[in-house]
N, C-alpha and C. Protein backbone atom coordinates (compact mmCIF):
# COMPACT_ATOMS: atom_id res chain seq x y z
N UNK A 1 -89.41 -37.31 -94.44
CA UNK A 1 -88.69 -37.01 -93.22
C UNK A 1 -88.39 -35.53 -93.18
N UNK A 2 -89.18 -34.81 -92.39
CA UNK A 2 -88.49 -33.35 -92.18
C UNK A 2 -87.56 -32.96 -91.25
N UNK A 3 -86.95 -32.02 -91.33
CA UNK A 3 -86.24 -31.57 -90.22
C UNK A 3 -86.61 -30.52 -89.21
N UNK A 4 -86.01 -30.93 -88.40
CA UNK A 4 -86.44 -30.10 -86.98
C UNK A 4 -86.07 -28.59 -87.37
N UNK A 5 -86.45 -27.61 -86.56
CA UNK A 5 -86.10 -26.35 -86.79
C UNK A 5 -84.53 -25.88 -86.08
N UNK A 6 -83.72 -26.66 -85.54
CA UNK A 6 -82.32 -26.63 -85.35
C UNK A 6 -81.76 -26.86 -86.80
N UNK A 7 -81.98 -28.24 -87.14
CA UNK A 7 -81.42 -28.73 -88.34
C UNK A 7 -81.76 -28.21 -89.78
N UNK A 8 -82.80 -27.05 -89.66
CA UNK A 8 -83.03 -26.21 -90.81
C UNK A 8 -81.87 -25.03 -90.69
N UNK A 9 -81.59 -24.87 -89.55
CA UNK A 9 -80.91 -23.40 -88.97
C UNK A 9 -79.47 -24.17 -89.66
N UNK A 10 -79.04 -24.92 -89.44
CA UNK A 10 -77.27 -25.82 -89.75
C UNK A 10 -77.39 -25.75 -91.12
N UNK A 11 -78.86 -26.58 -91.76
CA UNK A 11 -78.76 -26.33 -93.23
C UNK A 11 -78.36 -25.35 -94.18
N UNK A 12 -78.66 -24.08 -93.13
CA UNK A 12 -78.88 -22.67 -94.34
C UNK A 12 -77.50 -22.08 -94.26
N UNK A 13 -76.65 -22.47 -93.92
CA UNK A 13 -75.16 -21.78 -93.66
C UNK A 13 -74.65 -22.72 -94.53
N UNK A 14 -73.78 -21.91 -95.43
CA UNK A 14 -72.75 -22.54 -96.47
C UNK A 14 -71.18 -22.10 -95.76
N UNK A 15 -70.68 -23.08 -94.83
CA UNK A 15 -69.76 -22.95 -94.70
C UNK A 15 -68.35 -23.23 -95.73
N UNK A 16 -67.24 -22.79 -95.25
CA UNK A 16 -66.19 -22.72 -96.19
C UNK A 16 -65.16 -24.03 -95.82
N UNK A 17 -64.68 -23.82 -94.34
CA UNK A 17 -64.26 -24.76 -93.52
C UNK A 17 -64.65 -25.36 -92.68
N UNK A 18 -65.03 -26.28 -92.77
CA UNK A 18 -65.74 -27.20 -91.99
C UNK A 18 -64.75 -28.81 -91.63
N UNK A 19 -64.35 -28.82 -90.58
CA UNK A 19 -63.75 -30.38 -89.76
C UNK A 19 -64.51 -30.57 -88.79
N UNK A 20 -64.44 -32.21 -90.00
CA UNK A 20 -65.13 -33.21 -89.25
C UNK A 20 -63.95 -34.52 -87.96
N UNK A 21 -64.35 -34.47 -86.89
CA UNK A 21 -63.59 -35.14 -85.73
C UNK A 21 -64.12 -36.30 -86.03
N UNK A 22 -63.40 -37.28 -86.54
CA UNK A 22 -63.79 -38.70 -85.83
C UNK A 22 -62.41 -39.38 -84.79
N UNK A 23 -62.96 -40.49 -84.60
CA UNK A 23 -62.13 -41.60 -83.24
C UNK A 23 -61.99 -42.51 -83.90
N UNK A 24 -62.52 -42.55 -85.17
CA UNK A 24 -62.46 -43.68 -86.50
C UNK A 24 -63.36 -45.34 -85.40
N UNK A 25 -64.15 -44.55 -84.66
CA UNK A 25 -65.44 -45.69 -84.25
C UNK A 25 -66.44 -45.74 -85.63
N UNK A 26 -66.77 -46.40 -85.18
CA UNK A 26 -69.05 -46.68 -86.21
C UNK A 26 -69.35 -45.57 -85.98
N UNK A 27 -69.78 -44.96 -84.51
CA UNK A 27 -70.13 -43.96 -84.11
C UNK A 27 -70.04 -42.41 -85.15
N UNK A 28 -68.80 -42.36 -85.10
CA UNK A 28 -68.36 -40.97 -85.36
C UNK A 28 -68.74 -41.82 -87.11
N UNK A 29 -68.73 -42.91 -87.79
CA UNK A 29 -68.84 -43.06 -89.15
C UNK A 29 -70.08 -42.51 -89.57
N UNK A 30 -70.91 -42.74 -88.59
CA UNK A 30 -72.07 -42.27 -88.58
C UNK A 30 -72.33 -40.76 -88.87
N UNK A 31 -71.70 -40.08 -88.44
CA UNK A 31 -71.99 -38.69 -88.51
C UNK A 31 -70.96 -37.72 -89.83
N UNK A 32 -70.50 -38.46 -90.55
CA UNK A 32 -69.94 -38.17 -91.69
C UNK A 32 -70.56 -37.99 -92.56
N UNK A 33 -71.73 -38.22 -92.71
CA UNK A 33 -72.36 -37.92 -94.44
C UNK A 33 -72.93 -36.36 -94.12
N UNK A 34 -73.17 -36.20 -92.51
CA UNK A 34 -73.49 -34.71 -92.25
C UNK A 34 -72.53 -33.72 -92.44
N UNK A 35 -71.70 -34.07 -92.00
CA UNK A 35 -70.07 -32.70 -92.33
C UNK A 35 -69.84 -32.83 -93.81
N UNK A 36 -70.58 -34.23 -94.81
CA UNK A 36 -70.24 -33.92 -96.26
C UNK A 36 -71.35 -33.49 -96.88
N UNK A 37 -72.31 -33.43 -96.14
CA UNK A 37 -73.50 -32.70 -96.96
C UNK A 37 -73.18 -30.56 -96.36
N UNK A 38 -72.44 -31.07 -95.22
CA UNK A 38 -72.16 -29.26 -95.34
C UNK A 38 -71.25 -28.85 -95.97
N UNK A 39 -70.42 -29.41 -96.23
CA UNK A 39 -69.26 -29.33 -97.46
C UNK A 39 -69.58 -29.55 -98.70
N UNK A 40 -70.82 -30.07 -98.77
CA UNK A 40 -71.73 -29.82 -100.60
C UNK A 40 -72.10 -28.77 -101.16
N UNK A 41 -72.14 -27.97 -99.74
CA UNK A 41 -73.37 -26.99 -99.95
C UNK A 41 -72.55 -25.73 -100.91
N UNK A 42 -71.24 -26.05 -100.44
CA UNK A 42 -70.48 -24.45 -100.66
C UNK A 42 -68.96 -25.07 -101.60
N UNK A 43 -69.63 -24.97 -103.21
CA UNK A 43 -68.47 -25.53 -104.06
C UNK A 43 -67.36 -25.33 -103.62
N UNK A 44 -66.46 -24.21 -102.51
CA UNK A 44 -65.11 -23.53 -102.87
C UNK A 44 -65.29 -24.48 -101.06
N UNK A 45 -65.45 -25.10 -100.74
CA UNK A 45 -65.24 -25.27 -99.09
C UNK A 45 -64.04 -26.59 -99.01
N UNK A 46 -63.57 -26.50 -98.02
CA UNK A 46 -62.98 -26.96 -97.84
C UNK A 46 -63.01 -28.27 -96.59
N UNK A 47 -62.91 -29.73 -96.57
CA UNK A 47 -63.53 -30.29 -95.68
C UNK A 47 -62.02 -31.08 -94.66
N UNK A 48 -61.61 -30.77 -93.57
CA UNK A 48 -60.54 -30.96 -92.91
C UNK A 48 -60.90 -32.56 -91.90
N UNK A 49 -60.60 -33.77 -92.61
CA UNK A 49 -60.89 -34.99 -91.72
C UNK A 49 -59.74 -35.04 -90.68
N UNK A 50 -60.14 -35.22 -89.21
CA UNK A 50 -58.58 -35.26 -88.41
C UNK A 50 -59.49 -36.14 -87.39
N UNK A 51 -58.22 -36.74 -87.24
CA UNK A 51 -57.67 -37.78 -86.19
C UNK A 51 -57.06 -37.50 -84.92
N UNK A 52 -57.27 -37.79 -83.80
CA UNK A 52 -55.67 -36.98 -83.06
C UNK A 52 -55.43 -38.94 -82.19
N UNK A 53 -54.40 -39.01 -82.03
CA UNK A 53 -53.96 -40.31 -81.61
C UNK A 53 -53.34 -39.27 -79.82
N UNK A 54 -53.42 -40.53 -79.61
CA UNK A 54 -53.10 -40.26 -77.81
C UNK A 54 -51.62 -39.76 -77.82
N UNK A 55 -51.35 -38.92 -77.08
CA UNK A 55 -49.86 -38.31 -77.26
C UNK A 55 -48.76 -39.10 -75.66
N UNK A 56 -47.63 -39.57 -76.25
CA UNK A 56 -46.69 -40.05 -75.23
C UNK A 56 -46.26 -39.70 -74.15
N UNK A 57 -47.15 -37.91 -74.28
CA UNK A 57 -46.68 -37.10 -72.85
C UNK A 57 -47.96 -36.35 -72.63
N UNK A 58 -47.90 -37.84 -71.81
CA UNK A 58 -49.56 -37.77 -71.18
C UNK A 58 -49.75 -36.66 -69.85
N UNK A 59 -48.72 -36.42 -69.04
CA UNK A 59 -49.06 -35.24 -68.44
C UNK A 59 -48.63 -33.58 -68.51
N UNK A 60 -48.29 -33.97 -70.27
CA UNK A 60 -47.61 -32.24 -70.69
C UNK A 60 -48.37 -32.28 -71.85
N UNK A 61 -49.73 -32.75 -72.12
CA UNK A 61 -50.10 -32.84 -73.39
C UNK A 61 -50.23 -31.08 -73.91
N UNK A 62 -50.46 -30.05 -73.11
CA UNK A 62 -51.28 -29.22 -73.51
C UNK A 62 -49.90 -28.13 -73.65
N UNK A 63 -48.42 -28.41 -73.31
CA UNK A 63 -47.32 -28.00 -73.50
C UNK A 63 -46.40 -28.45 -75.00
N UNK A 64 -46.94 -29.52 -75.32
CA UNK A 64 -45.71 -29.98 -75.90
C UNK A 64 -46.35 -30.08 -76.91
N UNK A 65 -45.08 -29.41 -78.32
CA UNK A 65 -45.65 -29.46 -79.41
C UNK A 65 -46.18 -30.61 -80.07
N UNK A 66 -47.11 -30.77 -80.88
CA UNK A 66 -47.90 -32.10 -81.18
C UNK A 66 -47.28 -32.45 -82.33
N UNK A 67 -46.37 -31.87 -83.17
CA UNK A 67 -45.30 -32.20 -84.00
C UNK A 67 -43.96 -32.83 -83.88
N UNK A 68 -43.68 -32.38 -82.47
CA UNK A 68 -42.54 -33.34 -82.03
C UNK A 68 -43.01 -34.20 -81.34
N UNK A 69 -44.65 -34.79 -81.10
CA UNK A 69 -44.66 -35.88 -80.52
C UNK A 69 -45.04 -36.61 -81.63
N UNK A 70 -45.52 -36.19 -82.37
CA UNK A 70 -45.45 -37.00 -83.96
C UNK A 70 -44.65 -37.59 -84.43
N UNK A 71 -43.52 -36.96 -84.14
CA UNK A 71 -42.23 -37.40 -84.66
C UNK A 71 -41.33 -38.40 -83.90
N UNK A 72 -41.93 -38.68 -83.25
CA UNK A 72 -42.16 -40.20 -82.41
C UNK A 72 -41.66 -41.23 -82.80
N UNK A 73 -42.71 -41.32 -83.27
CA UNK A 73 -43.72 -43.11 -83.87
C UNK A 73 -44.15 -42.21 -85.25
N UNK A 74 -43.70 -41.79 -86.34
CA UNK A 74 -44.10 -41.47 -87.75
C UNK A 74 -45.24 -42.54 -88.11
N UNK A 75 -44.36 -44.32 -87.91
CA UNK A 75 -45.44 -44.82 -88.51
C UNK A 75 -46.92 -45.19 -88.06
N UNK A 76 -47.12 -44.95 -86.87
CA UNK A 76 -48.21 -44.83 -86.54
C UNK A 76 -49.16 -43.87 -86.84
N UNK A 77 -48.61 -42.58 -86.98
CA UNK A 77 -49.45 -41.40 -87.67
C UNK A 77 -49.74 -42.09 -89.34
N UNK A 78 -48.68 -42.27 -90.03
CA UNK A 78 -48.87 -42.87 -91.20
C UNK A 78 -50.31 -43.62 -91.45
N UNK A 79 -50.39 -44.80 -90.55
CA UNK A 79 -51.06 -45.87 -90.30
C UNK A 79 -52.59 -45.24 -90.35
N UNK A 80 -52.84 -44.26 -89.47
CA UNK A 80 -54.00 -43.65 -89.25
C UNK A 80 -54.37 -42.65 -89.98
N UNK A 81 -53.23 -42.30 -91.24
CA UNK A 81 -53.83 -41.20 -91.95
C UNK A 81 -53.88 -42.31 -93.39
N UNK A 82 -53.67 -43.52 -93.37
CA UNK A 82 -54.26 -44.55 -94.39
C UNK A 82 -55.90 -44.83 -93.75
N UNK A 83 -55.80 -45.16 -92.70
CA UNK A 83 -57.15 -45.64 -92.51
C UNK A 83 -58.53 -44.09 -92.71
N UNK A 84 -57.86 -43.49 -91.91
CA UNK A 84 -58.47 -41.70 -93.07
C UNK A 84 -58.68 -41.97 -94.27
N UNK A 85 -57.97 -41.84 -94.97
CA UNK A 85 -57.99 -41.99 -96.26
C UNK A 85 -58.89 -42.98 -96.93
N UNK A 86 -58.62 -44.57 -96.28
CA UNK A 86 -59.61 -45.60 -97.04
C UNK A 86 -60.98 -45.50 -96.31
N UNK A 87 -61.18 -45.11 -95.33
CA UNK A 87 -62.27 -44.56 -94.86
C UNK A 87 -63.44 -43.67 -95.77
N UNK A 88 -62.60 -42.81 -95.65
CA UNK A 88 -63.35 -41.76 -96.35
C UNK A 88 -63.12 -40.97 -97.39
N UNK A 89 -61.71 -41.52 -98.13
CA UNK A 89 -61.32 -41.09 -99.41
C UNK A 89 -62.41 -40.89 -101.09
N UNK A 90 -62.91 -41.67 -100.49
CA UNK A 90 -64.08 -42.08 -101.70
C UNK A 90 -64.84 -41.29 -101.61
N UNK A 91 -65.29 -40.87 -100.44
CA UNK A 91 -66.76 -40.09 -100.46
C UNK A 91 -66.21 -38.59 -100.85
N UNK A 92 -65.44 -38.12 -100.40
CA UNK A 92 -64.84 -36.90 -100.26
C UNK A 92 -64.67 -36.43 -101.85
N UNK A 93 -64.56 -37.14 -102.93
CA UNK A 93 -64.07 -37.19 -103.87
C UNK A 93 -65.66 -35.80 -105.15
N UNK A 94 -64.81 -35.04 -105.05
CA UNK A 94 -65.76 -34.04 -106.27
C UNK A 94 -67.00 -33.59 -105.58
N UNK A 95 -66.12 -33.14 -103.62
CA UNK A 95 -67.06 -32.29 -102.87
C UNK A 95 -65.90 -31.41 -102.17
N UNK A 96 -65.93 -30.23 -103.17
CA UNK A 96 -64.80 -29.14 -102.52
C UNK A 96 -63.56 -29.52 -102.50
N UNK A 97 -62.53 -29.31 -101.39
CA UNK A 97 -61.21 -29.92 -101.25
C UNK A 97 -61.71 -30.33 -100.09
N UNK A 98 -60.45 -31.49 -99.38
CA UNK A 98 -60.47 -31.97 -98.57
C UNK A 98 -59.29 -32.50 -98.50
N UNK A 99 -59.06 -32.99 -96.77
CA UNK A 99 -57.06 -32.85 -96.75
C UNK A 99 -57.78 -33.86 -95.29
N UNK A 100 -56.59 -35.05 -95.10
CA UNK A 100 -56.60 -35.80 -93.85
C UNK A 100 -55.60 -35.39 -92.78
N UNK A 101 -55.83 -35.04 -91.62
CA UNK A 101 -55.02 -35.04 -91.04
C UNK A 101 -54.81 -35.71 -89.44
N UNK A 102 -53.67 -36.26 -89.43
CA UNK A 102 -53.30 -36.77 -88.20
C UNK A 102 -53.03 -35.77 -87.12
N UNK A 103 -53.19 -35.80 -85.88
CA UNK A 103 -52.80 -34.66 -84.76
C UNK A 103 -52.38 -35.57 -83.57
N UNK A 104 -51.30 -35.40 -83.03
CA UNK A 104 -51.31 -36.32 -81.82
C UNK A 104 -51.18 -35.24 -80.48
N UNK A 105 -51.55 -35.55 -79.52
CA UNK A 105 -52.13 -35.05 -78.42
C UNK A 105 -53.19 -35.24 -77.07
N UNK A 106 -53.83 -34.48 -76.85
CA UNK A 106 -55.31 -34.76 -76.01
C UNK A 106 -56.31 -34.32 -77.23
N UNK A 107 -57.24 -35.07 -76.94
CA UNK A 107 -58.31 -34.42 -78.36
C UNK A 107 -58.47 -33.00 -78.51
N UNK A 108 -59.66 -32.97 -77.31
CA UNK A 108 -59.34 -31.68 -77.40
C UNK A 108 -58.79 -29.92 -77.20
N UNK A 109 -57.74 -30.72 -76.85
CA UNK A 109 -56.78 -29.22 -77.05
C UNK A 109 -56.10 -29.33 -77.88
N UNK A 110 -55.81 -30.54 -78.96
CA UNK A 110 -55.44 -30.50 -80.18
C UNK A 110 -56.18 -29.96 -81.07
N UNK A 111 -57.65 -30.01 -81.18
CA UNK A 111 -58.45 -30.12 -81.73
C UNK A 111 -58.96 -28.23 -81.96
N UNK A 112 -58.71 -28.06 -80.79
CA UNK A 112 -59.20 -26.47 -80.65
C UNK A 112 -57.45 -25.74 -81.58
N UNK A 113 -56.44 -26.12 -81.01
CA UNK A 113 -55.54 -25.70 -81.97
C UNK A 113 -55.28 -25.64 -83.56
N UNK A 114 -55.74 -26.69 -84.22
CA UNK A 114 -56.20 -27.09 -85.18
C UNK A 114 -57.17 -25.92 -85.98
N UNK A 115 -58.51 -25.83 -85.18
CA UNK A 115 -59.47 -24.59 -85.36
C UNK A 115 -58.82 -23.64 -85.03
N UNK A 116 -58.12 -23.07 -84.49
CA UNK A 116 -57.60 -21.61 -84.29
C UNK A 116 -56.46 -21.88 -85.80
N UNK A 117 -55.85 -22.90 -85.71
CA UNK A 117 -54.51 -22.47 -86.74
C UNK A 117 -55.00 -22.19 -88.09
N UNK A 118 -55.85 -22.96 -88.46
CA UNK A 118 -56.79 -23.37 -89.64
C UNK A 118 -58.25 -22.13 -90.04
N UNK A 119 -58.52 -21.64 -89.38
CA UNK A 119 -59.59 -20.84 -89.25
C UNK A 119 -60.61 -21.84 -89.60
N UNK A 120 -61.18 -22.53 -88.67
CA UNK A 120 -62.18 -23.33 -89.17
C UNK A 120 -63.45 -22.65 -89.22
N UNK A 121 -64.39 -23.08 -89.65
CA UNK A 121 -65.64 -22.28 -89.18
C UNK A 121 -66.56 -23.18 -87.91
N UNK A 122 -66.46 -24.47 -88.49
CA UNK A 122 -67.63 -25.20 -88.23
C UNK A 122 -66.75 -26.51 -87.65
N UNK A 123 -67.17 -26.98 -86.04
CA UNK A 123 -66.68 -28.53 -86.30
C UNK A 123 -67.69 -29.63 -86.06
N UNK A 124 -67.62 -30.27 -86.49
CA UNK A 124 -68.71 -31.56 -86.72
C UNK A 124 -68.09 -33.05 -86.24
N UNK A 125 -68.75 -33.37 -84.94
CA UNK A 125 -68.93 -34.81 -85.23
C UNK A 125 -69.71 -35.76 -84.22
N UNK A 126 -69.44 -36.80 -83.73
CA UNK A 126 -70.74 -37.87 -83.49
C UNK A 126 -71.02 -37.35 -81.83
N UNK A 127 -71.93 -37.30 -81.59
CA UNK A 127 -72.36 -37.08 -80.30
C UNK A 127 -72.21 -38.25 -78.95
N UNK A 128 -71.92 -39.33 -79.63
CA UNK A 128 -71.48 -40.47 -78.71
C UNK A 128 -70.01 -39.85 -78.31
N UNK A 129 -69.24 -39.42 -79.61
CA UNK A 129 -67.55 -39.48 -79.15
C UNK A 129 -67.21 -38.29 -78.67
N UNK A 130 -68.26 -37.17 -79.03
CA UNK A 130 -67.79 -35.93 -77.80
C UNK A 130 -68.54 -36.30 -76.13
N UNK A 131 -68.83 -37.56 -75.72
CA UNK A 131 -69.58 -37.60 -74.54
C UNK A 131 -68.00 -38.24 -74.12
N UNK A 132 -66.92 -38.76 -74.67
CA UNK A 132 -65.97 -39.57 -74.37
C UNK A 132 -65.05 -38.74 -73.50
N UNK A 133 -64.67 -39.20 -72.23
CA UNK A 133 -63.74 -38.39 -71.53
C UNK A 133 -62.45 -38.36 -71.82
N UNK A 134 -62.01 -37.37 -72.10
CA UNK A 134 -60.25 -37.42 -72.96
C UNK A 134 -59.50 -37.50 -71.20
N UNK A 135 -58.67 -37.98 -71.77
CA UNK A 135 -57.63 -38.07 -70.67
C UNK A 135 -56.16 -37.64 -71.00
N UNK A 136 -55.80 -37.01 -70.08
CA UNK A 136 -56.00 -37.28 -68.43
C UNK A 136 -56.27 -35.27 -68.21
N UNK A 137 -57.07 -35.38 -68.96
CA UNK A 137 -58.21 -33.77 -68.48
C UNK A 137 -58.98 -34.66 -67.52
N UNK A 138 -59.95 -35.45 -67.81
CA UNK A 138 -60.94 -35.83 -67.35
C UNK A 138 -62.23 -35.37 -66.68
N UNK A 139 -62.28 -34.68 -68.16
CA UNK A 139 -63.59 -33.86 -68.69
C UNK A 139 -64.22 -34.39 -70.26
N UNK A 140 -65.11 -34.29 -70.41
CA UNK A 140 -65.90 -35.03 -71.45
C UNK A 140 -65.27 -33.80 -73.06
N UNK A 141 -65.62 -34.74 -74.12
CA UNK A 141 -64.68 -33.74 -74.93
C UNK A 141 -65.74 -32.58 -75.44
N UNK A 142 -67.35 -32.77 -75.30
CA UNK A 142 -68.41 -32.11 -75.13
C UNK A 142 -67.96 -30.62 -74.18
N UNK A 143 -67.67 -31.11 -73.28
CA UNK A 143 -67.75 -29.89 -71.94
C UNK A 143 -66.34 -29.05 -72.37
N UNK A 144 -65.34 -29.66 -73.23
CA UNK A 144 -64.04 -29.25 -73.26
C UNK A 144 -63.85 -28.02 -74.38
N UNK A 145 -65.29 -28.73 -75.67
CA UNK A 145 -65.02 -27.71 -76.79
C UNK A 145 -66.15 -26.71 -76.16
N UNK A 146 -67.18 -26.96 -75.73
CA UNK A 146 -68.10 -25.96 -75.24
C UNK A 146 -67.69 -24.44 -74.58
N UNK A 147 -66.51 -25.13 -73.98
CA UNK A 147 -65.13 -24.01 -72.96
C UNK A 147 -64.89 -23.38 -74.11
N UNK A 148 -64.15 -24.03 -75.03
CA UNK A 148 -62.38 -23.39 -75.43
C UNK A 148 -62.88 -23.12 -76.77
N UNK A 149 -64.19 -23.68 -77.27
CA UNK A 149 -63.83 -23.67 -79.31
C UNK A 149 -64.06 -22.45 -79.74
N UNK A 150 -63.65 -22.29 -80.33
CA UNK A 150 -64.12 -20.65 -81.11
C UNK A 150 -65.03 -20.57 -82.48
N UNK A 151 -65.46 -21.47 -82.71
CA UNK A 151 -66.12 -21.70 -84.03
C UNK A 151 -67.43 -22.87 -83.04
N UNK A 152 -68.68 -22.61 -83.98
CA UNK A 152 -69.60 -23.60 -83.60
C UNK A 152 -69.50 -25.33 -83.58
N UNK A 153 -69.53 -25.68 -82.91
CA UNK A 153 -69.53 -26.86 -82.74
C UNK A 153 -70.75 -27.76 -82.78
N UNK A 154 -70.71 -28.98 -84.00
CA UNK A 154 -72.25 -29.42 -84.30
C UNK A 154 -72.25 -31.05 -83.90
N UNK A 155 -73.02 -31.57 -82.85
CA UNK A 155 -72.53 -33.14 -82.86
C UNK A 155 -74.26 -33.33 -83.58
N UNK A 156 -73.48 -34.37 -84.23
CA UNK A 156 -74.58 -35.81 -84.86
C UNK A 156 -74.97 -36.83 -83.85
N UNK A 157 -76.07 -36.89 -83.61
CA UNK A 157 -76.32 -38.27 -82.90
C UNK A 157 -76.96 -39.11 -84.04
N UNK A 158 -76.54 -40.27 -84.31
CA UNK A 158 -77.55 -40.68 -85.25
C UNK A 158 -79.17 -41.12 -85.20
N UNK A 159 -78.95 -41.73 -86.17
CA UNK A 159 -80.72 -42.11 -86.75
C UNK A 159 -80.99 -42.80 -85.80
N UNK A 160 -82.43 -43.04 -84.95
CA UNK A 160 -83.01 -43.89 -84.60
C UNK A 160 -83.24 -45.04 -85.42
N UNK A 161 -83.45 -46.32 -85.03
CA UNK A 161 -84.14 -47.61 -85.74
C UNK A 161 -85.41 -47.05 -86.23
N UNK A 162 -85.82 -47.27 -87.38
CA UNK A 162 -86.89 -47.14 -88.53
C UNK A 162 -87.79 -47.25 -87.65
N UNK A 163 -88.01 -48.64 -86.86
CA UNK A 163 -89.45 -48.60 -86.13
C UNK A 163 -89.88 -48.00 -85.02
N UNK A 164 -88.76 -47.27 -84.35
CA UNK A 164 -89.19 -46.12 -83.53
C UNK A 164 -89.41 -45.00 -83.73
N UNK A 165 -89.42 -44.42 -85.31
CA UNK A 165 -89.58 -43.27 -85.55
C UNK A 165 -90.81 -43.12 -85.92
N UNK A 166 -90.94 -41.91 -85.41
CA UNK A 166 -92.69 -41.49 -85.82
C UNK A 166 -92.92 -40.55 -86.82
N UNK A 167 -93.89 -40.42 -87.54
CA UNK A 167 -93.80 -39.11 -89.04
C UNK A 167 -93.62 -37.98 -88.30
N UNK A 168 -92.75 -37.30 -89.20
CA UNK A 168 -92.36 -35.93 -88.93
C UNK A 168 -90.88 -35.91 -87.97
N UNK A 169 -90.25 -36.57 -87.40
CA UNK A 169 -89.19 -36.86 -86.55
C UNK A 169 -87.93 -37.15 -88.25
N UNK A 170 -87.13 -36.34 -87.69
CA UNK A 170 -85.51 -36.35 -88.89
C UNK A 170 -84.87 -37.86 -88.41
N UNK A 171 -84.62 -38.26 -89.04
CA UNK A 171 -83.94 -39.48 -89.36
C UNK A 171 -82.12 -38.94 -88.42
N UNK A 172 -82.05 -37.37 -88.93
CA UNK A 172 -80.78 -37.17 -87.33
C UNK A 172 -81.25 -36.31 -86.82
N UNK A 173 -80.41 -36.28 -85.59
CA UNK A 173 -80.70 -35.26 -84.84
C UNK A 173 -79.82 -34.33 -84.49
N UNK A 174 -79.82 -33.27 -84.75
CA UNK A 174 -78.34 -32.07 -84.56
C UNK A 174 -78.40 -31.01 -83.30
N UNK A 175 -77.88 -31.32 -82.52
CA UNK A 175 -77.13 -30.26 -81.47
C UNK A 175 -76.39 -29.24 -81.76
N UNK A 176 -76.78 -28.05 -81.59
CA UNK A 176 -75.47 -26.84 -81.66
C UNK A 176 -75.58 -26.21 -80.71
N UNK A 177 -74.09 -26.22 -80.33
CA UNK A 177 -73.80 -25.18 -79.11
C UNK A 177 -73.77 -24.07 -79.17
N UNK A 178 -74.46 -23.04 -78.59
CA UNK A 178 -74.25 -21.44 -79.38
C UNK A 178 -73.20 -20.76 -78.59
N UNK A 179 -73.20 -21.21 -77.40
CA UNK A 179 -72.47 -20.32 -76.15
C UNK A 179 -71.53 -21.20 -76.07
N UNK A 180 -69.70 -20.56 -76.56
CA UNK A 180 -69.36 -21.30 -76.87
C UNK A 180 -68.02 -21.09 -75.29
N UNK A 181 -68.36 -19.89 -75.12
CA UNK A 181 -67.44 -19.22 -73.87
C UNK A 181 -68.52 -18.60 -72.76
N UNK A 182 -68.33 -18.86 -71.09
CA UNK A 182 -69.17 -18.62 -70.38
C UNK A 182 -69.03 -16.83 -70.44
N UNK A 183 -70.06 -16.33 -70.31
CA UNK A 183 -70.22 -14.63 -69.75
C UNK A 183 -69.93 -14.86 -68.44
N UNK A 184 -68.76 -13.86 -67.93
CA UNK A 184 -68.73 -13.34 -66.79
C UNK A 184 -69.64 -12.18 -66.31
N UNK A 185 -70.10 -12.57 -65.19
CA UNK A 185 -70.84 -11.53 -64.35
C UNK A 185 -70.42 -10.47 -64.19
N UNK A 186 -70.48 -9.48 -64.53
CA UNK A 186 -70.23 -7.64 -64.19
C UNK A 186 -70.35 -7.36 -62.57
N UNK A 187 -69.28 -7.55 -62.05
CA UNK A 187 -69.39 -7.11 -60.19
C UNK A 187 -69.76 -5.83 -60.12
């Protein structure tokens, strides 16, 4: 199985920080062994798993600190930074550091905060769950980091079924966004 010439380009970068987004679907499970094979690459890296749960102030999400809406419902953040953990505690184990974290909010404008606070480099995850419209933006979370992220953004779509693949086709397939902020036109 080779890889496409995108997925050679993702390979050759040893990032440091790299978070991976899941929705804790199949989907996004799917695209986890990719954000831990880029977190293999670079012994000292660091791999940031986050969650963000729907925030209680659904029409001030992008105002209100995501710490005092945390402080909510504690045990619900709790709850979801166990299922983090038994998720993907195992794999993570004697690849760099790695830290779970809960975020409550809109995805992604939590998500972009997160990368700015954190200096991320790289974020990674399933290409089904960035097609998902966060609400109540109601904009796809694709179109949302494409705007706002400041670091590259890589979705996984997964593997095709075995019997549709033909030789020479990667078992995944990787998207990167390069343009991550539109150019304004020079009047």
């Amino acid at each position: 199985m080779g890889l496409s010439s995108g997925d050679k380009e993702v390979a050759k970068v040893a990032w440091e920080k790299i978070l991976f987004y899941t929705d804790l679907s199949p989907g996004a499970d799917l695209a986890f062994p990719f954000a831990l094979g880029l977190a293999s690459r670079n012994p000292t890296s660091h791999l940031f798993v986050v969650h963000v749960l729907p925030s209680p102030y659904r029409f001030y999400a992008e105002i209100v600190d995501s710490a005092m809406a945390a402080g909510l419902n504690p045990d619900v953040a709790r709850l979801a930074e166990e299922e983090l953990r038994s998720r993907y505690g195992q794999a993570v184990e004697g690849v760099g550091t790695s830290s779970f974290h809960v975020l409550v909010g809109v995805e992604g404008v939590e998500l972009v905060r997160f990368v700015k606070r954190r200096d991320v480099e790289v974020l990674v995850l399933a290409a089904s769950v960035a097609e998902a419209k966060m609400t109540p933006i109601g904009m796809s979370l694709r179109a949302f980091l494409a705007k706002r992220s400041p670091c590259p953004v890589v979705m996984v779509q997964p593997p095709r079924e075995v019997s549709r693949r033909t030789r020479g086709q990667s078992s995944e397939k990787v998207v990167e966004m390069r343009d991550f902020k539109r150019r304004r036109k020079k009047a």
